[in-house]
Protein backbone atom coordinates (compact mmCIF):
# COMPACT_ATOMS: atom_id res chain seq x y z
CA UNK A 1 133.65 -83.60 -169.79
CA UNK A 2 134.07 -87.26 -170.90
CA UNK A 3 135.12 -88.50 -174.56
CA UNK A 4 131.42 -90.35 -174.53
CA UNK A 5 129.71 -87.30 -173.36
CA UNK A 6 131.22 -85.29 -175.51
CA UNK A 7 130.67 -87.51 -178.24
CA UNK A 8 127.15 -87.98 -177.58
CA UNK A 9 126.28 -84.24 -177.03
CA UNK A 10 128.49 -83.71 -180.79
CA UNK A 11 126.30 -86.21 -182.20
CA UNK A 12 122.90 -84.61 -180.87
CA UNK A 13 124.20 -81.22 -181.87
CA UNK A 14 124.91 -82.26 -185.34
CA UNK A 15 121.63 -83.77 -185.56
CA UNK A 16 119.52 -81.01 -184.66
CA UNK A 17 121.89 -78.49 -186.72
CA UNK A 18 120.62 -80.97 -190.32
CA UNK A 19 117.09 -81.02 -188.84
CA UNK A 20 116.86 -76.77 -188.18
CA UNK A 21 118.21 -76.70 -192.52
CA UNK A 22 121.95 -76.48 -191.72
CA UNK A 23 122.04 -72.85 -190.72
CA UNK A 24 125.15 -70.90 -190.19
CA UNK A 25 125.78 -69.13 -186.83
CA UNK A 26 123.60 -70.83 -184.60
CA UNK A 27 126.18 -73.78 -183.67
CA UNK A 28 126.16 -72.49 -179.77
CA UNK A 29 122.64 -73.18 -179.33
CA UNK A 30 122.49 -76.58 -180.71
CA UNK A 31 125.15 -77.80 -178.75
CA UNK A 32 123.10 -75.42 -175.75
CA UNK A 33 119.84 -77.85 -176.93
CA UNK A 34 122.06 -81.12 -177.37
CA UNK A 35 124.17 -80.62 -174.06
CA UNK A 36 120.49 -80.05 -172.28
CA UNK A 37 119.18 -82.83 -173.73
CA UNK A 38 121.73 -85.40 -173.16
CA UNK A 39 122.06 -84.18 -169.26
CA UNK A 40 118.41 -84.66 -169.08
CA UNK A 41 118.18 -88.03 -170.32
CA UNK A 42 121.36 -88.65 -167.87
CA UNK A 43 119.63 -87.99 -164.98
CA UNK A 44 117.64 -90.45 -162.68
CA UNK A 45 114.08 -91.22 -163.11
CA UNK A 46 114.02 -91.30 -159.39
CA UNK A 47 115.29 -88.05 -158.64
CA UNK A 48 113.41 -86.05 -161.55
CA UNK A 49 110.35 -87.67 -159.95
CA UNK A 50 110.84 -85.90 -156.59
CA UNK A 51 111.67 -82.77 -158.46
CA UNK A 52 108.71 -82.96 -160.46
CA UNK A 53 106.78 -83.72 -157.14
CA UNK A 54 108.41 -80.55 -154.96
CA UNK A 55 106.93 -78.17 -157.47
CA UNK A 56 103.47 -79.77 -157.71
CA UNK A 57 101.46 -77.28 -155.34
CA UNK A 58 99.22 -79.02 -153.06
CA UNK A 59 95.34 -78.06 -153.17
CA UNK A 60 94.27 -75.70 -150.07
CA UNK A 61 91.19 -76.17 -148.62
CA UNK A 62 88.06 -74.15 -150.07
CA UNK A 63 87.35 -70.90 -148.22
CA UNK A 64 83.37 -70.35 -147.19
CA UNK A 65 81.97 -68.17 -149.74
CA UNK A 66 81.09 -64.48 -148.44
CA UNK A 67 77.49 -63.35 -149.10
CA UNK A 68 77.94 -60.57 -151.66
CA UNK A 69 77.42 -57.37 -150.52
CA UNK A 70 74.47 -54.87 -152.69
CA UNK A 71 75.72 -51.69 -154.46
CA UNK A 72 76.07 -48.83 -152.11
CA UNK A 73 73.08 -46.06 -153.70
CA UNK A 74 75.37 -42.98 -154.91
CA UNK A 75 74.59 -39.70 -153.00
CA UNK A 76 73.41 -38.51 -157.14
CA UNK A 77 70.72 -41.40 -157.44
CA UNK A 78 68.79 -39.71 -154.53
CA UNK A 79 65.73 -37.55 -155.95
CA UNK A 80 66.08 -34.18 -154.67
CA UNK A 81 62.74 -32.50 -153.41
């Protein structure tokens, strides 16, 4: 990891460890949050674009509507006689 990484992801860490009311114990998932964070903002707008586009699911065309079908009559509903 570089020292400005590092530094950076620290920083971020420390930052949302004041804003969550300085808890004790959780110091592995801020840095978790802040390392996330930092990579994210890291990346390329170009390639989170494509990424973003690959998951978009394309529309597929309509199907043609079946006719619905009537209730079969139960053998019960026929009058006896």
């Amino acid at each position: 990891m570089t020292d400005d990484r590092y530094e950076r992801i620290r920083q971020r860490a420390h930052e949302i460890w004041e804003q969550a009311g300085r808890p004790e114990g959780a110091h592995m998932e801020h840095w978790d949050q802040a390392t996330a964070e930092i990579d994210e903002a890291g990346r390329p707008k170009k390639a989170a674009k494509k990424a973003a586009a690959a998951k978009v699911e394309k529309p597929k065309a309509a199907k043609a509507e079946k006719p619905a079908k009537a209730p079969k009559a139960s053998p019960k509903s026929k009058a006896k006689g």
